[in-house]
N, C-alpha and C. Protein backbone atom coordinates (compact mmCIF):
# COMPACT_ATOMS: atom_id res chain seq x y z
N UNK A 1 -101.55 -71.38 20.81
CA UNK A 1 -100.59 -70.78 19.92
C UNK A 1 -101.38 -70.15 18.76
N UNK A 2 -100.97 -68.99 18.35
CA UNK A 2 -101.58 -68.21 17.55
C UNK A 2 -101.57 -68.77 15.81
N UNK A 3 -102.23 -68.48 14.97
CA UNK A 3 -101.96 -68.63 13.68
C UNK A 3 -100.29 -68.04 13.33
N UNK A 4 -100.02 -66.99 13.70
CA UNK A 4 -98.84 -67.20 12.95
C UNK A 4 -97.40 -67.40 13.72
N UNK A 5 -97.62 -68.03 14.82
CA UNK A 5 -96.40 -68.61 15.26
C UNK A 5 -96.54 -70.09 14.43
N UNK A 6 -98.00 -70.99 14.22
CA UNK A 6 -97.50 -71.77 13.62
C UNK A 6 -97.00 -71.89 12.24
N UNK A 7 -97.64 -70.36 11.69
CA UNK A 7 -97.23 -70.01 10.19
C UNK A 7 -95.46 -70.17 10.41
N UNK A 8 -94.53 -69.54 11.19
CA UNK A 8 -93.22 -69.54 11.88
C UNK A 8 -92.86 -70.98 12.01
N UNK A 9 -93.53 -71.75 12.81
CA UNK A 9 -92.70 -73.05 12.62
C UNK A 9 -93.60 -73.46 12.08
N UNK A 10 -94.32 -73.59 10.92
CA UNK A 10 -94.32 -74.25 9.58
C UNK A 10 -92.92 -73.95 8.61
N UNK A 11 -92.89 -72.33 8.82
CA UNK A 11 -91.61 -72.43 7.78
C UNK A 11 -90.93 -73.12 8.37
N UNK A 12 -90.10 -73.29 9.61
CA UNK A 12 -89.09 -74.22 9.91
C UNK A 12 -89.32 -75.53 10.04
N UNK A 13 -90.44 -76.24 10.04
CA UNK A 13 -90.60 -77.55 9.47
C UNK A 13 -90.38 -77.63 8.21
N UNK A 14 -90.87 -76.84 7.29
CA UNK A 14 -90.64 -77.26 5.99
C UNK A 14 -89.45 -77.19 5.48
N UNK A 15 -88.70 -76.43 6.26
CA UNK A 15 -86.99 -76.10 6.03
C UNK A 15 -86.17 -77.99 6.43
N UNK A 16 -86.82 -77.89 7.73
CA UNK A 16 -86.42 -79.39 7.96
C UNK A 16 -86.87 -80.64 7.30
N UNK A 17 -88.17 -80.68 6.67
CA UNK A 17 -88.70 -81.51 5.79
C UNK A 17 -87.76 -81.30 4.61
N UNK A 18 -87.18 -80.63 4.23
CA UNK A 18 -86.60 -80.43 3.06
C UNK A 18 -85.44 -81.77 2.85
N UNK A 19 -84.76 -81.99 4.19
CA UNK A 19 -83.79 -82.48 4.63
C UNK A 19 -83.79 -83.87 4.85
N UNK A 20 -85.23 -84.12 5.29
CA UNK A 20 -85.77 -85.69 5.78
C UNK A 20 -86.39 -85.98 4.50
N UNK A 21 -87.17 -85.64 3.73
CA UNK A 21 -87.66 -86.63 2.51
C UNK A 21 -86.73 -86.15 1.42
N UNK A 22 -86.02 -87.19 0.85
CA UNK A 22 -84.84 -86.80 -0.20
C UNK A 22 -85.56 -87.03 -1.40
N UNK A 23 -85.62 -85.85 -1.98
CA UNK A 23 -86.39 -86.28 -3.56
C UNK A 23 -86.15 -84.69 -4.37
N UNK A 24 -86.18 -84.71 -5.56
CA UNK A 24 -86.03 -83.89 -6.23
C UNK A 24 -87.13 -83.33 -7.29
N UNK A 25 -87.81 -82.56 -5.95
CA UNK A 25 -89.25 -82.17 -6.35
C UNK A 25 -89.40 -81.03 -7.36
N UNK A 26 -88.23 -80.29 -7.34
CA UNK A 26 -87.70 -78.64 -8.03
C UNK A 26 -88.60 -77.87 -7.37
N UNK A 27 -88.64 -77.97 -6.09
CA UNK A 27 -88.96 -76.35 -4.99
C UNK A 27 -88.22 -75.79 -4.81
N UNK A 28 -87.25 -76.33 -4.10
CA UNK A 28 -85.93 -75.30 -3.81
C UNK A 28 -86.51 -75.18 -2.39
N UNK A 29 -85.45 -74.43 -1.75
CA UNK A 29 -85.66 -73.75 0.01
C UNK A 29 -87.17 -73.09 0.13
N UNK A 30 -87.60 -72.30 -0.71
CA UNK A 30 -88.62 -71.56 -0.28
C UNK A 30 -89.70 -72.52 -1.10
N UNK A 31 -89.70 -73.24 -1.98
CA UNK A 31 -90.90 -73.97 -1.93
C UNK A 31 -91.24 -75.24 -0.55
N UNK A 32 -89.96 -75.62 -0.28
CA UNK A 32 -90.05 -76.17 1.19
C UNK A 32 -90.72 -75.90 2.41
N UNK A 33 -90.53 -74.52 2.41
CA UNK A 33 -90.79 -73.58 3.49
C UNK A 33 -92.38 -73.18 3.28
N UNK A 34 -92.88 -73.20 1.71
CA UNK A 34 -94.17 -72.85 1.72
C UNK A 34 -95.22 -74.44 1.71
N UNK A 35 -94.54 -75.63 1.91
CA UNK A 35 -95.08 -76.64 1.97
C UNK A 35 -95.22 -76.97 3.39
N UNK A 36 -94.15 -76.60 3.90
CA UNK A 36 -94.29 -76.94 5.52
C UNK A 36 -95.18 -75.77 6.50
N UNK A 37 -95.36 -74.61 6.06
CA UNK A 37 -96.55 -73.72 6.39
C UNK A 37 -97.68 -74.27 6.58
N UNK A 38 -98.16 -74.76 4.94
CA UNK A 38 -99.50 -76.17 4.47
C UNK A 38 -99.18 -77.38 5.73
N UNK A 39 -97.98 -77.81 5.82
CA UNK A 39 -97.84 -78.97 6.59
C UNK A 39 -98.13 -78.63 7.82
N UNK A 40 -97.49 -78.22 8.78
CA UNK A 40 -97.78 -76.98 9.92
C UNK A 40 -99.69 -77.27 10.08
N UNK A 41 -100.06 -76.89 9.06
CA UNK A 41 -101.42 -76.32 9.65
C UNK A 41 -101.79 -77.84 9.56
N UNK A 42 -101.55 -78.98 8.80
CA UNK A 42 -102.52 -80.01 8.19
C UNK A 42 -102.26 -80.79 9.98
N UNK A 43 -101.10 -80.61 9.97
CA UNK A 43 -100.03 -81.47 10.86
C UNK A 43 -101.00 -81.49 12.80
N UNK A 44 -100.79 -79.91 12.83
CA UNK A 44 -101.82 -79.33 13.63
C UNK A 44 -103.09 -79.83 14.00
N UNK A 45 -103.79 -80.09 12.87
CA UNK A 45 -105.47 -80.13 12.27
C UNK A 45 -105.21 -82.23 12.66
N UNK A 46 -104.81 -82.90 11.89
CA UNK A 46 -104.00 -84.11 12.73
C UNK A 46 -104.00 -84.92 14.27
N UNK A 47 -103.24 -83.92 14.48
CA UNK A 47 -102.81 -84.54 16.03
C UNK A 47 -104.40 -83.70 16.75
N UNK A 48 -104.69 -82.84 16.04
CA UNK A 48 -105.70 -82.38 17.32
C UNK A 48 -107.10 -83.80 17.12
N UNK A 49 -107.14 -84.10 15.95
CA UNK A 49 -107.84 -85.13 15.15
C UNK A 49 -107.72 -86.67 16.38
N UNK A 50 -106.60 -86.92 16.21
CA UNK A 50 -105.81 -88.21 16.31
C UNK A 50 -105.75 -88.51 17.49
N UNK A 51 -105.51 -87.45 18.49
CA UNK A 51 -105.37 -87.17 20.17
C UNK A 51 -106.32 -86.69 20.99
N UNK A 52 -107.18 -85.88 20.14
CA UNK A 52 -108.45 -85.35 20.43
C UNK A 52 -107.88 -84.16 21.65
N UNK A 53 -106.64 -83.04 21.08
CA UNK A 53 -106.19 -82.17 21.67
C UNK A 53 -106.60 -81.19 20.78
N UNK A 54 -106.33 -79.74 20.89
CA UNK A 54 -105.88 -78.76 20.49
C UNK A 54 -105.09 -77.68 20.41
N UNK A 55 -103.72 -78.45 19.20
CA UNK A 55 -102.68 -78.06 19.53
C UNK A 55 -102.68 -76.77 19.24
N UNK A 56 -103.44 -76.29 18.09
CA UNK A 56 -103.64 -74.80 17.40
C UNK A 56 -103.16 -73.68 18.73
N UNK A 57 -104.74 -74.24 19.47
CA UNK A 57 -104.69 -73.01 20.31
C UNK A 57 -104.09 -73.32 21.72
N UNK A 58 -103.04 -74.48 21.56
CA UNK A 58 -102.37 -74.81 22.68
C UNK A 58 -100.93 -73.81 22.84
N UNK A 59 -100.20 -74.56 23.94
CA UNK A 59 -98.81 -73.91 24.34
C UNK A 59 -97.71 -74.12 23.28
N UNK A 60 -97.15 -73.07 22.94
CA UNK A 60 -95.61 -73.78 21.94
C UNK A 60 -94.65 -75.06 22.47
N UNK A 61 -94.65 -75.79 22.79
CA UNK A 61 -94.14 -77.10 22.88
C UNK A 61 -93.78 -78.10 22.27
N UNK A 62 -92.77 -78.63 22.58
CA UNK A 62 -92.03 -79.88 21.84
C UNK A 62 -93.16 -80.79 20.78
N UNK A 63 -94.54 -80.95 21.42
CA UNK A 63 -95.09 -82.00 20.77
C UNK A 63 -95.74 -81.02 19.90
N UNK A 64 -95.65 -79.91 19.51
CA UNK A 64 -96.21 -79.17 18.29
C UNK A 64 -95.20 -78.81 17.43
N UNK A 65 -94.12 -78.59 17.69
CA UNK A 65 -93.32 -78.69 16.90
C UNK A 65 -92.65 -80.16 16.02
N UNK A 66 -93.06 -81.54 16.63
CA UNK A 66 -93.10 -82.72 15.84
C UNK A 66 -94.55 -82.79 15.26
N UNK A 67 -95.44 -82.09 15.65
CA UNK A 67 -96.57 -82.25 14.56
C UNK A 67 -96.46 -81.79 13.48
N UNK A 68 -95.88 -80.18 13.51
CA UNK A 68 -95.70 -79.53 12.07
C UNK A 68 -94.47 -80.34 11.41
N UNK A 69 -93.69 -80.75 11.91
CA UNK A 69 -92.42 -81.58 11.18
C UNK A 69 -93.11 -82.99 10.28
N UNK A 70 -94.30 -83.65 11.37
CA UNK A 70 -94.55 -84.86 10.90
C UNK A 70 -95.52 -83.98 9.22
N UNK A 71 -96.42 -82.93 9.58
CA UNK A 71 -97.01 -82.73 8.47
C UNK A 71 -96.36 -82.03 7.79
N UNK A 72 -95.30 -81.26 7.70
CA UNK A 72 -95.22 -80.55 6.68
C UNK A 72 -93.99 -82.24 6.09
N UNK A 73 -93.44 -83.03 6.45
CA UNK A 73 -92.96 -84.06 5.52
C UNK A 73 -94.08 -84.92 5.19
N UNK A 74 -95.01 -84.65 5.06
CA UNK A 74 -96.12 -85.31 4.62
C UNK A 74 -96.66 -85.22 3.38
N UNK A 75 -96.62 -83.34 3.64
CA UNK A 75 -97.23 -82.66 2.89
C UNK A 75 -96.15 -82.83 1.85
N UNK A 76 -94.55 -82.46 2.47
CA UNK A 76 -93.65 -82.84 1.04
C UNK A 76 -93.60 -83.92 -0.09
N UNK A 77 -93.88 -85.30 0.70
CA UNK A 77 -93.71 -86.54 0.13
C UNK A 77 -94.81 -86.32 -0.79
N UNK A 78 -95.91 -85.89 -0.64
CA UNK A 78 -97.37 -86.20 -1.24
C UNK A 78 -97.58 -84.80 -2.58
N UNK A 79 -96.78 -84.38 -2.58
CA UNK A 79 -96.11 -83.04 -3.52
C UNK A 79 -95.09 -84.22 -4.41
N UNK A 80 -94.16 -84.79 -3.93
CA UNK A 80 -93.19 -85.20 -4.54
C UNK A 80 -94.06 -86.09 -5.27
N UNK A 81 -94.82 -87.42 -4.90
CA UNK A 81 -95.75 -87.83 -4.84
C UNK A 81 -96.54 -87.83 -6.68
N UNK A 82 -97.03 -86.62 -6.25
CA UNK A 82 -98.19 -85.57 -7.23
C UNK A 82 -97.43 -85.61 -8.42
N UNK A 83 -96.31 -84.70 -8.08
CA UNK A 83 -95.26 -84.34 -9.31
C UNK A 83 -94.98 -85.43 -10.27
N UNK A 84 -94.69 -87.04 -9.13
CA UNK A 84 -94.42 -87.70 -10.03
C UNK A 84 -92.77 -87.61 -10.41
N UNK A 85 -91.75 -87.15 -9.51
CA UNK A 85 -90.41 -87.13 -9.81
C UNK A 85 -89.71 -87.93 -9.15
N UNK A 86 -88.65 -88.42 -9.22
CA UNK A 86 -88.09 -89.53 -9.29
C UNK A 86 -87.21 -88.80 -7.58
N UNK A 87 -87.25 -89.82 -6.80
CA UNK A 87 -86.41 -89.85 -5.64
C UNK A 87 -84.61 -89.94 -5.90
N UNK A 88 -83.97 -89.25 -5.18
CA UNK A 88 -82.32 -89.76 -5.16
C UNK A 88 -82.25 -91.14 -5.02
N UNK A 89 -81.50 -91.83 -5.90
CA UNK A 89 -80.58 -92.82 -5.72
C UNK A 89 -81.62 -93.87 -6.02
N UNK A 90 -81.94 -93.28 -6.75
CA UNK A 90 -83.55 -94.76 -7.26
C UNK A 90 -83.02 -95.14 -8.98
N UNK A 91 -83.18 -95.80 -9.62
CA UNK A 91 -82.76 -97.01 -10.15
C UNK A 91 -83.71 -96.63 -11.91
């Protein structure tokens, strides 16, 4: 898979990361989308790490599309993280 199909589903991981880590980081939609790009690639870089595959320059498939999901909410939490802002419904 090319660099920018995963640039493509990075944005849509990070759209979906937006959704799975609840916190109120003040990105908004498109800072989501530019975290899950970052996530996407880290996510990628990861599983090829972890599995000793390479998903980069592999087929578009199910298990690359839960890699960029697992990293770009990674990448969110560890932003939220950084920031230092307080999660929903925390005390």
């Amino acid at each position: 898979m090319s660099i920018i199909a995963w640039i493509v589903l990075g944005a849509i991981a990070g759209y979906i990361a937006g959704f799975l880590v609840k916190g109120d980081e003040g990105l908004g939609v498109v800072g989501h989308i530019v975290l899950g790009i970052v996530g996407a690639l880290v996510g990628g870089f990861l599983a090829g790490v972890l599995l000793n595959t390479n998903p980069i320059d592999g087929p578009f498939d199910i298990s690359s599309i839960v890699a960029a999901v697992i990293g770009a909410v990674i990448v969110v939490w560890v932003v939220g993280m950084l920031t230092g802002r307080r999660t929903r419904g925390s005390i």
